[in-house]
C-alpha atoms as a PDB file:
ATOM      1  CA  UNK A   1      86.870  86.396  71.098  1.00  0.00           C
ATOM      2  CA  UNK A   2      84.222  85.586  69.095  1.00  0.00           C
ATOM      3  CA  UNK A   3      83.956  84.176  65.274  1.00  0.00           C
ATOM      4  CA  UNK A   4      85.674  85.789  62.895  1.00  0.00           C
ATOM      5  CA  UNK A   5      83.250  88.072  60.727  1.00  0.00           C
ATOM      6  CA  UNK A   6      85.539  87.497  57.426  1.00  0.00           C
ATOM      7  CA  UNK A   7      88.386  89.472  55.510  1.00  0.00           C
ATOM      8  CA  UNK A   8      87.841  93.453  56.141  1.00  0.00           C
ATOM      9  CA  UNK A   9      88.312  95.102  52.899  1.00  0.00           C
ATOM     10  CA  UNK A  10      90.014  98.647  52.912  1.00  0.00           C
ATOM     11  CA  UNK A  11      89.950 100.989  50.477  1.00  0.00           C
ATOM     12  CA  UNK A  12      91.451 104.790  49.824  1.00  0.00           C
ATOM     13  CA  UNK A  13      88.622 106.292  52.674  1.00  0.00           C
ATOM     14  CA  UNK A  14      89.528 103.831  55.431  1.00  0.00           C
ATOM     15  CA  UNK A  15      93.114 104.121  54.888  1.00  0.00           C
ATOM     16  CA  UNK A  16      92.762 107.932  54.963  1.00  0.00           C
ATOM     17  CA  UNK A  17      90.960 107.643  58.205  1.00  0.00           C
ATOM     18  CA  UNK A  18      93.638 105.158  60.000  1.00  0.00           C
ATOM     19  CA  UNK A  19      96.385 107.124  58.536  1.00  0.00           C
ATOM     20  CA  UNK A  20      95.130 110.794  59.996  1.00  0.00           C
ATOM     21  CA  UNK A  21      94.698 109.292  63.045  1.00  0.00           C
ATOM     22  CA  UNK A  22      98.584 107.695  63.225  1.00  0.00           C
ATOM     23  CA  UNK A  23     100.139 111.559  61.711  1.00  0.00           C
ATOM     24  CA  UNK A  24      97.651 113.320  64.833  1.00  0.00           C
ATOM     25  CA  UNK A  25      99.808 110.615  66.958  1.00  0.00           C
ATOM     26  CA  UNK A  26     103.341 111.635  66.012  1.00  0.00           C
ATOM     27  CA  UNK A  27     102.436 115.427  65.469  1.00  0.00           C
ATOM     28  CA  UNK A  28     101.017 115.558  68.753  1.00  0.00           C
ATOM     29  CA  UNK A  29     104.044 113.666  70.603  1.00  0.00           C
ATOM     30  CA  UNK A  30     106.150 115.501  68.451  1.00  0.00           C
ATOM     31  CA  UNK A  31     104.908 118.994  69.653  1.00  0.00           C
ATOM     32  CA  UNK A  32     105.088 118.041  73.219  1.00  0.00           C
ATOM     33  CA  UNK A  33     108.872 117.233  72.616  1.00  0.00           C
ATOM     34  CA  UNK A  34     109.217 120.525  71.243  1.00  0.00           C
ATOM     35  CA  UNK A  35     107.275 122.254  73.762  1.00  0.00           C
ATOM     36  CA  UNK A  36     110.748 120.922  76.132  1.00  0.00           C
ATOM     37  CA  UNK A  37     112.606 123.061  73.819  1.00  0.00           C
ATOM     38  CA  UNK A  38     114.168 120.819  71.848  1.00  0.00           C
ATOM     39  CA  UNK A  39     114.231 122.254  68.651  1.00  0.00           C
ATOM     40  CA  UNK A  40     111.811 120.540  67.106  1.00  0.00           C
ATOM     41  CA  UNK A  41     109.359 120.690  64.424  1.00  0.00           C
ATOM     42  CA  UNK A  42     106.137 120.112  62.567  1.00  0.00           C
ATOM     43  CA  UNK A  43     105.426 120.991  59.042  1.00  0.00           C
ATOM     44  CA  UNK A  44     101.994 119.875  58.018  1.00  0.00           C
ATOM     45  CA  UNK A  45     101.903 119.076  54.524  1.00  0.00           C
ATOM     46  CA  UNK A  46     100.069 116.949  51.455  1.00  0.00           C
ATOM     47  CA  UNK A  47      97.435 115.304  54.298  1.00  0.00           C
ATOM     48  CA  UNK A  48     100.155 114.455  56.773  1.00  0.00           C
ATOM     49  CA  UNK A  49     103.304 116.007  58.502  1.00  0.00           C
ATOM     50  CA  UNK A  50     106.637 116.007  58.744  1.00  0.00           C
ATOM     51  CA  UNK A  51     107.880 115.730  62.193  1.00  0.00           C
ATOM     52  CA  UNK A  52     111.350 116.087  64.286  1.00  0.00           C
ATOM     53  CA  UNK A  53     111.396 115.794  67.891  1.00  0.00           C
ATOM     54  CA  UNK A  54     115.181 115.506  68.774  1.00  0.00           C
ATOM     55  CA  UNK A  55     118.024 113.664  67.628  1.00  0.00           C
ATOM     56  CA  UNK A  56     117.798 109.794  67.861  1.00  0.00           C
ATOM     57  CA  UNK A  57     114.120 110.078  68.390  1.00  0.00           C
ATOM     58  CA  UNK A  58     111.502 107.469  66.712  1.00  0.00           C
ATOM     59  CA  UNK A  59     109.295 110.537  65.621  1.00  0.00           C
ATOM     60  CA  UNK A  60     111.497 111.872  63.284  1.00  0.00           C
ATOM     61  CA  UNK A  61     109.868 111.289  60.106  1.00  0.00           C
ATOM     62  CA  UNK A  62     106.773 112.082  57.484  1.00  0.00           C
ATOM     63  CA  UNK A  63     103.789 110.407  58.242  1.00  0.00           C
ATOM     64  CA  UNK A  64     100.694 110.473  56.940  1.00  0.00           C
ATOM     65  CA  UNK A  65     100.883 112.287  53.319  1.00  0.00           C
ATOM     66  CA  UNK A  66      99.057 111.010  50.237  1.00  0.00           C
ATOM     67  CA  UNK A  67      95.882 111.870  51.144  1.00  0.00           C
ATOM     68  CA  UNK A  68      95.768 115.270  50.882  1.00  0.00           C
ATOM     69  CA  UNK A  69      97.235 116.171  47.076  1.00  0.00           C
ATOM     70  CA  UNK A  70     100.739 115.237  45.923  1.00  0.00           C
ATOM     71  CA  UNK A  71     103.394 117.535  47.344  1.00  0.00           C
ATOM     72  CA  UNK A  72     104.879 119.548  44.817  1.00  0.00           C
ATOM     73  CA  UNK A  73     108.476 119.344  44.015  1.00  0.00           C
ATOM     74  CA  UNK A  74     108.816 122.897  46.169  1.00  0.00           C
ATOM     75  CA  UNK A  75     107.549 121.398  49.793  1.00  0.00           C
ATOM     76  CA  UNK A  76     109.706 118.218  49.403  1.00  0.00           C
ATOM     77  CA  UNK A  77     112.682 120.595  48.847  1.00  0.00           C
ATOM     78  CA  UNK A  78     111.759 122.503  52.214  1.00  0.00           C
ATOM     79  CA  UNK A  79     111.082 119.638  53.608  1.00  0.00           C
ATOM     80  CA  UNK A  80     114.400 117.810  52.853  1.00  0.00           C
ATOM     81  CA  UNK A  81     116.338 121.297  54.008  1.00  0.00           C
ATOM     82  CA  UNK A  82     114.544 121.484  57.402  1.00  0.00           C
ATOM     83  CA  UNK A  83     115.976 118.165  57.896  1.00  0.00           C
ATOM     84  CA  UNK A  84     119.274 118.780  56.581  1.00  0.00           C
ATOM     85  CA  UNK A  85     119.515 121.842  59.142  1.00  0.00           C
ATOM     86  CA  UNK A  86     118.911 119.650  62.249  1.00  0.00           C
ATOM     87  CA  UNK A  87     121.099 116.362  60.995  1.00  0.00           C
ATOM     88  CA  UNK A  88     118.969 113.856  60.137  1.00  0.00           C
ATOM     89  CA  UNK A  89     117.829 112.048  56.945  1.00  0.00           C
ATOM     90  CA  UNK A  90     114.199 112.100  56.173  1.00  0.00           C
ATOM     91  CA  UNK A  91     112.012 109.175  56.542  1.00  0.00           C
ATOM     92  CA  UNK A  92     108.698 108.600  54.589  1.00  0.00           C
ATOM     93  CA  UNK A  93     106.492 106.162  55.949  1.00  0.00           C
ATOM     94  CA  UNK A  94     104.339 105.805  52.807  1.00  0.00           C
ATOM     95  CA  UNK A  95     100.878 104.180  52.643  1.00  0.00           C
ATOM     96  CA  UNK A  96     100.240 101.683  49.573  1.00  0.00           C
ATOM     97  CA  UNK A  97      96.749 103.107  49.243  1.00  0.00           C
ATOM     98  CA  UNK A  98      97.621 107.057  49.199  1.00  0.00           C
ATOM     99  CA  UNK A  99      98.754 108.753  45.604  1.00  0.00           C
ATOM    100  CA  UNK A 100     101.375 106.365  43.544  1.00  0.00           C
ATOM    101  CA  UNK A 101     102.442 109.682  42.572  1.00  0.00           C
ATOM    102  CA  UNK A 102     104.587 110.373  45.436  1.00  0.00           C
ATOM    103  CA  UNK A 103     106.268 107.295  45.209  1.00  0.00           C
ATOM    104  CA  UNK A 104     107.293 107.366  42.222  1.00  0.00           C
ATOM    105  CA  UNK A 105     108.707 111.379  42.822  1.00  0.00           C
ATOM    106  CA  UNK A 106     110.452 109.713  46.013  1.00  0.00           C
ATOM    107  CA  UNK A 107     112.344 107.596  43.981  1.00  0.00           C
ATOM    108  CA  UNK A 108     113.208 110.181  41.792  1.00  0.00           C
ATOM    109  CA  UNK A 109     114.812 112.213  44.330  1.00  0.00           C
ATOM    110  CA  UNK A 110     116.872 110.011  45.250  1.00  0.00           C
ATOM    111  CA  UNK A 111     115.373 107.908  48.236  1.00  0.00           C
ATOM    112  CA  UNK A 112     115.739 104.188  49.272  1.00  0.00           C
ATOM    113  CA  UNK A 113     113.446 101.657  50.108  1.00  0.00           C
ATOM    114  CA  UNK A 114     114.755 100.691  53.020  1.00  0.00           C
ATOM    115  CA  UNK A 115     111.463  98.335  55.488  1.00  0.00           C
ATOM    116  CA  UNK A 116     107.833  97.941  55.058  1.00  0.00           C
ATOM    117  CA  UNK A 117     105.048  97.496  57.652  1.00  0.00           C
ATOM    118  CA  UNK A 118     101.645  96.062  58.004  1.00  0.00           C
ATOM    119  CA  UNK A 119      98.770  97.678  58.950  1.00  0.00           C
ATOM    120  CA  UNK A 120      95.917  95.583  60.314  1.00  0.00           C
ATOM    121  CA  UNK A 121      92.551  96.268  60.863  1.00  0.00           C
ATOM    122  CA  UNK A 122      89.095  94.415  62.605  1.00  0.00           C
ATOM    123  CA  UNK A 123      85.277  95.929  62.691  1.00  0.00           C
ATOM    124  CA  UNK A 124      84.446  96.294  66.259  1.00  0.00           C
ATOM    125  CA  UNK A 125      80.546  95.950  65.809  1.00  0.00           C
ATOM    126  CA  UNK A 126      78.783  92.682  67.252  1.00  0.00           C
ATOM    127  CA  UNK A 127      82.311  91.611  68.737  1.00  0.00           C
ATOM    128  CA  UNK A 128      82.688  90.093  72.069  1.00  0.00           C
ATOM    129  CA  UNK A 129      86.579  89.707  73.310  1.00  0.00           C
ATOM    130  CA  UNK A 130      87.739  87.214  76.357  1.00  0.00           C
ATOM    131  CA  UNK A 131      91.293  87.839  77.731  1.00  0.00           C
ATOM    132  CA  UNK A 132      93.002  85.133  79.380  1.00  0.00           C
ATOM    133  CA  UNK A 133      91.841  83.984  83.474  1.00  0.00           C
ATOM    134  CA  UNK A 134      95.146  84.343  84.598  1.00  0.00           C
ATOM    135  CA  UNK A 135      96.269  87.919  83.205  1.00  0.00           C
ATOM    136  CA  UNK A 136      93.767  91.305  84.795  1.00  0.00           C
ATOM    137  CA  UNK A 137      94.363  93.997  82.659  1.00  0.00           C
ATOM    138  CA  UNK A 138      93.843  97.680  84.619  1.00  0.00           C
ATOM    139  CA  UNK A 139      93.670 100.896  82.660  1.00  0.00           C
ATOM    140  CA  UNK A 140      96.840 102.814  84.238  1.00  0.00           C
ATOM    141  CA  UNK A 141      96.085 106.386  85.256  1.00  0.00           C
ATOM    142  CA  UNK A 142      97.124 109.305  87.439  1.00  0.00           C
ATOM    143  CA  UNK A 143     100.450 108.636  88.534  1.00  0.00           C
ATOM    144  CA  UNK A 144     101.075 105.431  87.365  1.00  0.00           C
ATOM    145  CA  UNK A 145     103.201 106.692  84.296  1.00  0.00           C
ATOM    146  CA  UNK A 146     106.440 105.910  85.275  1.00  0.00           C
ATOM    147  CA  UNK A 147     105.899 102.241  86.068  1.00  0.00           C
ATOM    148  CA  UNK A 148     103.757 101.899  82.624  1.00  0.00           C
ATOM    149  CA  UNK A 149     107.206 103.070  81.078  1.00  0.00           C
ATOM    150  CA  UNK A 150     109.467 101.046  82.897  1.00  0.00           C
ATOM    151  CA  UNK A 151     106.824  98.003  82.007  1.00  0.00           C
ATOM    152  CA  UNK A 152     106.625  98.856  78.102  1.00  0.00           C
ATOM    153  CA  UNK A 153     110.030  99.774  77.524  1.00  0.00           C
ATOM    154  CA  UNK A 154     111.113  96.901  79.232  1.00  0.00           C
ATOM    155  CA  UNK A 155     109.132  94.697  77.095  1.00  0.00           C
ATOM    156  CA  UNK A 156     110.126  96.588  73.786  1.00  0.00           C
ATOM    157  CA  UNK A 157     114.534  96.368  74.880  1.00  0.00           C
ATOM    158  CA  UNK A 158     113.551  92.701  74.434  1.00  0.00           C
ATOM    159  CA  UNK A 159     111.684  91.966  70.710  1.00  0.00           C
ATOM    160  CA  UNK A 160     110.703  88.411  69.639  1.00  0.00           C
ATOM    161  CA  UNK A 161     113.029  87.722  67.019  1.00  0.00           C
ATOM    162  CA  UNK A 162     110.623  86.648  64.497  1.00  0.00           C
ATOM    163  CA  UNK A 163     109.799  88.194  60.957  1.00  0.00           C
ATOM    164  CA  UNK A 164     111.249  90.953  59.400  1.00  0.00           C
ATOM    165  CA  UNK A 165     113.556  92.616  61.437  1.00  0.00           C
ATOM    166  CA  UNK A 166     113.254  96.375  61.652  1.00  0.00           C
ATOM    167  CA  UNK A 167     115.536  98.936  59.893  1.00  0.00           C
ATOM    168  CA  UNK A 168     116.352 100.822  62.860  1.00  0.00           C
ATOM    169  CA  UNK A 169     116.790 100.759  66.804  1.00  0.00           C
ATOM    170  CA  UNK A 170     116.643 102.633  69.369  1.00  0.00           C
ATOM    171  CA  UNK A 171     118.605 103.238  73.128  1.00  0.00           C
ATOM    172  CA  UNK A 172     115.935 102.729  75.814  1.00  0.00           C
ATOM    173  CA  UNK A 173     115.940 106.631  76.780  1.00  0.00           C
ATOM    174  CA  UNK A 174     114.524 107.565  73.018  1.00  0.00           C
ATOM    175  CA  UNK A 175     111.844 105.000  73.192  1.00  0.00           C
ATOM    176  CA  UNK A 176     111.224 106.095  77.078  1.00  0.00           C
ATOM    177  CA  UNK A 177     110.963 109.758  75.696  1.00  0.00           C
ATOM    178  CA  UNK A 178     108.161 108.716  73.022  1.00  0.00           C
ATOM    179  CA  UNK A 179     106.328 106.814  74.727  1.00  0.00           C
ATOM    180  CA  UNK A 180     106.164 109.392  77.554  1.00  0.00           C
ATOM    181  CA  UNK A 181     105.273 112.236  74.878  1.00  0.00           C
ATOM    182  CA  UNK A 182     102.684 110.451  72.954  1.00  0.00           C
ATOM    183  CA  UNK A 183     100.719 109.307  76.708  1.00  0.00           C
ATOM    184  CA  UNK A 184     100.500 112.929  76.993  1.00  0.00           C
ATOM    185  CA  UNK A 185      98.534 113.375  73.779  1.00  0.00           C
ATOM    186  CA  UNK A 186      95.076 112.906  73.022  1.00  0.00           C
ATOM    187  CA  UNK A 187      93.124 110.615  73.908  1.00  0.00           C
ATOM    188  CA  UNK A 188      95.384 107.912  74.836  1.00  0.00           C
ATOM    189  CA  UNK A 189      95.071 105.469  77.360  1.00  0.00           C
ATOM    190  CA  UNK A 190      97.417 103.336  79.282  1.00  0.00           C
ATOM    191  CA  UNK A 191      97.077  99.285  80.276  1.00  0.00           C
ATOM    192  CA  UNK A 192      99.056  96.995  82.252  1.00  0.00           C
ATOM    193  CA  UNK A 193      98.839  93.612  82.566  1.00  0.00           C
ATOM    194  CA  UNK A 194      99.317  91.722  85.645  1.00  0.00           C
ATOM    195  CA  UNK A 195      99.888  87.732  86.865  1.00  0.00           C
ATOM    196  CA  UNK A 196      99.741  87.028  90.300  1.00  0.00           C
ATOM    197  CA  UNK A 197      99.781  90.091  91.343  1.00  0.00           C
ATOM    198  CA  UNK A 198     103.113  91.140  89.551  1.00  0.00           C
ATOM    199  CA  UNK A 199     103.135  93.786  85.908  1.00  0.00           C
ATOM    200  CA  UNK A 200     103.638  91.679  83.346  1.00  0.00           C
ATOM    201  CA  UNK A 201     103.006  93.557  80.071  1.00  0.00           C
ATOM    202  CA  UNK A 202     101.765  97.045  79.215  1.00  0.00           C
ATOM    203  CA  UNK A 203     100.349  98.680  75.893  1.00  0.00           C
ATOM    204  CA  UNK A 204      98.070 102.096  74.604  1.00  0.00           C
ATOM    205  CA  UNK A 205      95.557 102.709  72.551  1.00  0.00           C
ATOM    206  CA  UNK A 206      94.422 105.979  71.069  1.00  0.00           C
ATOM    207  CA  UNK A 207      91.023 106.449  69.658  1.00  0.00           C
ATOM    208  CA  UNK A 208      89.569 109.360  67.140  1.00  0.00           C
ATOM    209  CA  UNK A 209      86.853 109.306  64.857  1.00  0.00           C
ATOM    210  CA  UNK A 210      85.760 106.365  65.451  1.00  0.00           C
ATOM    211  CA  UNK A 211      89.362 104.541  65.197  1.00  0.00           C
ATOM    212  CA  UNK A 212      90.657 102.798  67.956  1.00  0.00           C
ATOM    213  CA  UNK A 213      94.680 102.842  67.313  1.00  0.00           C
ATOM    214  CA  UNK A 214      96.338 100.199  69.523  1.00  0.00           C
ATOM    215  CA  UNK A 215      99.691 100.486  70.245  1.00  0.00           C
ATOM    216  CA  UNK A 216     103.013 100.529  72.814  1.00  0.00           C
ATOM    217  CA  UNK A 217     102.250  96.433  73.635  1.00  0.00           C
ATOM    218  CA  UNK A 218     104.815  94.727  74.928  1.00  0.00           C
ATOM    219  CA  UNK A 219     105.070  91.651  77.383  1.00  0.00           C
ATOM    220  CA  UNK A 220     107.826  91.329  79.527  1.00  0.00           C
ATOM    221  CA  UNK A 221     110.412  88.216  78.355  1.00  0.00           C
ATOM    222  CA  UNK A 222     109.471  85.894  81.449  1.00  0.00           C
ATOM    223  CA  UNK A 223     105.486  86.363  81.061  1.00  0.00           C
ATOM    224  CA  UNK A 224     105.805  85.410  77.477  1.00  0.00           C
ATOM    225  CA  UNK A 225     103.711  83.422  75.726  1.00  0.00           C
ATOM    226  CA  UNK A 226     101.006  82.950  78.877  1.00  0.00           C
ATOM    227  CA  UNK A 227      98.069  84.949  77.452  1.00  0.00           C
ATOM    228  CA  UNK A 228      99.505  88.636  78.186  1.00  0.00           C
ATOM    229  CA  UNK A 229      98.542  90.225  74.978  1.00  0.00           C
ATOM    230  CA  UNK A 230      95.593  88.456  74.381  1.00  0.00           C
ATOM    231  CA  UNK A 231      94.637  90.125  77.469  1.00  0.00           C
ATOM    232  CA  UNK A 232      95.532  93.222  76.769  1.00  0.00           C
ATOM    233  CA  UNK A 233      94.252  93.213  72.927  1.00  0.00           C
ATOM    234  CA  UNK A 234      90.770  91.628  74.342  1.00  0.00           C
ATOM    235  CA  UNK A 235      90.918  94.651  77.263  1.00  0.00           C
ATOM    236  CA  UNK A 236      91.187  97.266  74.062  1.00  0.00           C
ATOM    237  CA  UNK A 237      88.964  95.848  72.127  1.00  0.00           C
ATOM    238  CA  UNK A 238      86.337  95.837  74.576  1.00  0.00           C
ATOM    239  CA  UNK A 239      86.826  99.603  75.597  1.00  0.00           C
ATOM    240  CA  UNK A 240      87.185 100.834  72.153  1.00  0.00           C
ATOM    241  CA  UNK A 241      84.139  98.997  71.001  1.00  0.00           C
ATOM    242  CA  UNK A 242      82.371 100.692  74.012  1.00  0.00           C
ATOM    243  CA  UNK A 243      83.937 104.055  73.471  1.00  0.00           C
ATOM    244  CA  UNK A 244      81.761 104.105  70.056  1.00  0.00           C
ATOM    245  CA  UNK A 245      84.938 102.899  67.607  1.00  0.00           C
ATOM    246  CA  UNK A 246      83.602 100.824  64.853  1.00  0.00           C
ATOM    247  CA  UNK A 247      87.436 100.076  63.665  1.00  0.00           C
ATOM    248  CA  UNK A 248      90.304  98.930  65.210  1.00  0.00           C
ATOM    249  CA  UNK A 249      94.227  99.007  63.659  1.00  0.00           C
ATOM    250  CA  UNK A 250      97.288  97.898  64.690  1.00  0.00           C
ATOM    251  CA  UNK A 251     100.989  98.177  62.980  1.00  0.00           C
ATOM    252  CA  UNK A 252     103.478  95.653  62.952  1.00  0.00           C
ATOM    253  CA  UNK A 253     106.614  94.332  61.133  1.00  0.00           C
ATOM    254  CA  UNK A 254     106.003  91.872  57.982  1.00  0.00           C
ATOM    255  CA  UNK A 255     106.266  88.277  59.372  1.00  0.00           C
ATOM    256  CA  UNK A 256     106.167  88.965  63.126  1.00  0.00           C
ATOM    257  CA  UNK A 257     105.047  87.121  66.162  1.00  0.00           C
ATOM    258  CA  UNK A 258     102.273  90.677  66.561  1.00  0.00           C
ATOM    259  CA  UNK A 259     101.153  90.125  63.296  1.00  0.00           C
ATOM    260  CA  UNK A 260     100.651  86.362  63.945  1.00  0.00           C
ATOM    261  CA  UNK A 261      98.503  86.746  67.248  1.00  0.00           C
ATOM    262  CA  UNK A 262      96.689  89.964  65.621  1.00  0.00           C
ATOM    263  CA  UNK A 263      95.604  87.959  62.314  1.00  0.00           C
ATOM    264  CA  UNK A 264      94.817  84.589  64.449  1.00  0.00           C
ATOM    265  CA  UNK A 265      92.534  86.926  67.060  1.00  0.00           C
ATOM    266  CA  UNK A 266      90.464  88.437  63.710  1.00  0.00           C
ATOM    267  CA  UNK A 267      92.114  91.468  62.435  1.00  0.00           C
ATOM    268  CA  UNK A 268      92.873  91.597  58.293  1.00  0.00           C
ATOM    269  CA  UNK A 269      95.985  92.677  56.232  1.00  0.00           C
ATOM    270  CA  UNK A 270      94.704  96.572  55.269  1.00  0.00           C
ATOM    271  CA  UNK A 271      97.911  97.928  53.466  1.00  0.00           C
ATOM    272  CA  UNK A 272     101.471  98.212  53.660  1.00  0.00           C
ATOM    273  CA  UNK A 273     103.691 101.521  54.308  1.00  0.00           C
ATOM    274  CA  UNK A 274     106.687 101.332  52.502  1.00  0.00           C
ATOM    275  CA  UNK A 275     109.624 103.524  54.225  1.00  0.00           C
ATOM    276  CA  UNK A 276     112.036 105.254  51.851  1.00  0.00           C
ATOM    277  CA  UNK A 277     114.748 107.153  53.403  1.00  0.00           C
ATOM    278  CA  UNK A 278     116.955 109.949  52.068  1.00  0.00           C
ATOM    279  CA  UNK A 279     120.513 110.951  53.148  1.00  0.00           C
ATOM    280  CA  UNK A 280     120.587 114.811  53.405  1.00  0.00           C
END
């Protein structure tokens, strides 16, 4: 990779950009699941959405608002009742940058803070990326699916237990079910990562005006720590870079071993979600 080009500054625009991109993400997904007949939903609201896809699923929550007005006491209400009706509590993740204003109504209704997560961000332009000699990274298409999932899913049952754990967890069908949704959305693209031969790691990324969202990577516990993501960051990088994307973003959890690599390979500290949660 080549020289860091300094601290990238983000403000309310570039925040609004990353964070339409991540609610198109979970809408989508969360359509296709409800496509199966699930029963679920998407209410589009405030800038962003609020999305159920089934029970136990990781898509079950509001992304994305705060960019789009302040929701009025009314649509939180409806909100909080279409969740009520399927069993759930609702989850806000909430962006730093959007309206304090919603925050501070949160609160007042009644929710908990409950996790936080990063949001990091590099400029693509006049970047060159170099993955490691020992790890090929091929874009997986056609009907590669299944073994992508078996791959990433794999590699996500088994987290680095660094940082700040998460709040929640999920059985490997839910996160099978998500990840298979949101590859159907968009434009998303799959990787996997191979040494000698053998998959060793997997990941996404989804790009959209001009945003290059990377996501799903995982490495599989034995090919740990023997340059599988930095292969499979560099491989994204590269592609997104040539797909016209002058920004690239990745989430992680506060503290974590994906924060570490993504801050020591160039990408910045954007902004923080904070994720309340309400019992309904």
């Amino acid at each position: 990779m080549s020289d860091d080009l300094g601290t990238l500054f983000c403000g309310g625009a570039m925040a609004a950009r990353v964070e339409r991109l991540e609610a198109d993400a979970i809408v989508g997904a969360a359509r296709v699941a409800a496509g199966r007949g699930s029963g679920g939903f998407v209410r589009e609201f405030a800038g962003g959405a609020a999305c159920f896809a089934e029970v136990g699923s990781p898509l079950n929550k509001v992304v994305g608002v705060g960019f789009g007005g302040v929701p009025s006491v009314g649509e939180w209400a409806e909100i909080e009742a279409a969740y009520a009706a399927v069993g759930v509590p609702v989850q806000v993740e909430l962006a730093q940058l959007g309206d304090p204003w919603i925050g501070a109504e949160l609160t007042g209704r009644g929710y908990r803070l409950v996790s936080f997560e990063n949001v990091l961000g590099t400029e693509l332009g006049g970047r060159r990326w170099v993955g490691s000699a020992d790890v090929e990274v091929r874009r997986d298409e056609g009907d590669g699916l299944e073994q992508w999932l078996d791959v990433v899913v794999d590699g996500f049952a088994h987290p680095d237990d660094e940082g700040v754990p998460s709040h929640e967890e999920f059985p490997r069908e839910a996160l099978a079910a998500v990840m298979r949704d949101m590859a159907a959305t968009g434009d998303t693209r799959r990787y996997l990562a191979y040494r000698d031969g053998v998959p060793a790691g997997g990941a996404s990324m989804r790009t959209d005006g001009g945003v290059a969202a990377l996501a799903g990577a995982a490495a599989l516990p034995a090919h740990r720590r023997r340059g599988v993501q930095t292969a499979l960051l560099s491989a994204r990088l590269t592609e997104a870079a040539a797909a016209g994307c002058d920004l690239a973003v990745i989430t992680t959890q506060p503290g974590s071993k994906s924060q570490q690599n993504a801050q020591g390979r160039g990408f910045s500290l954007l902004y923080t979600r904070a994720v309340l949660v309400k019992e309904v």
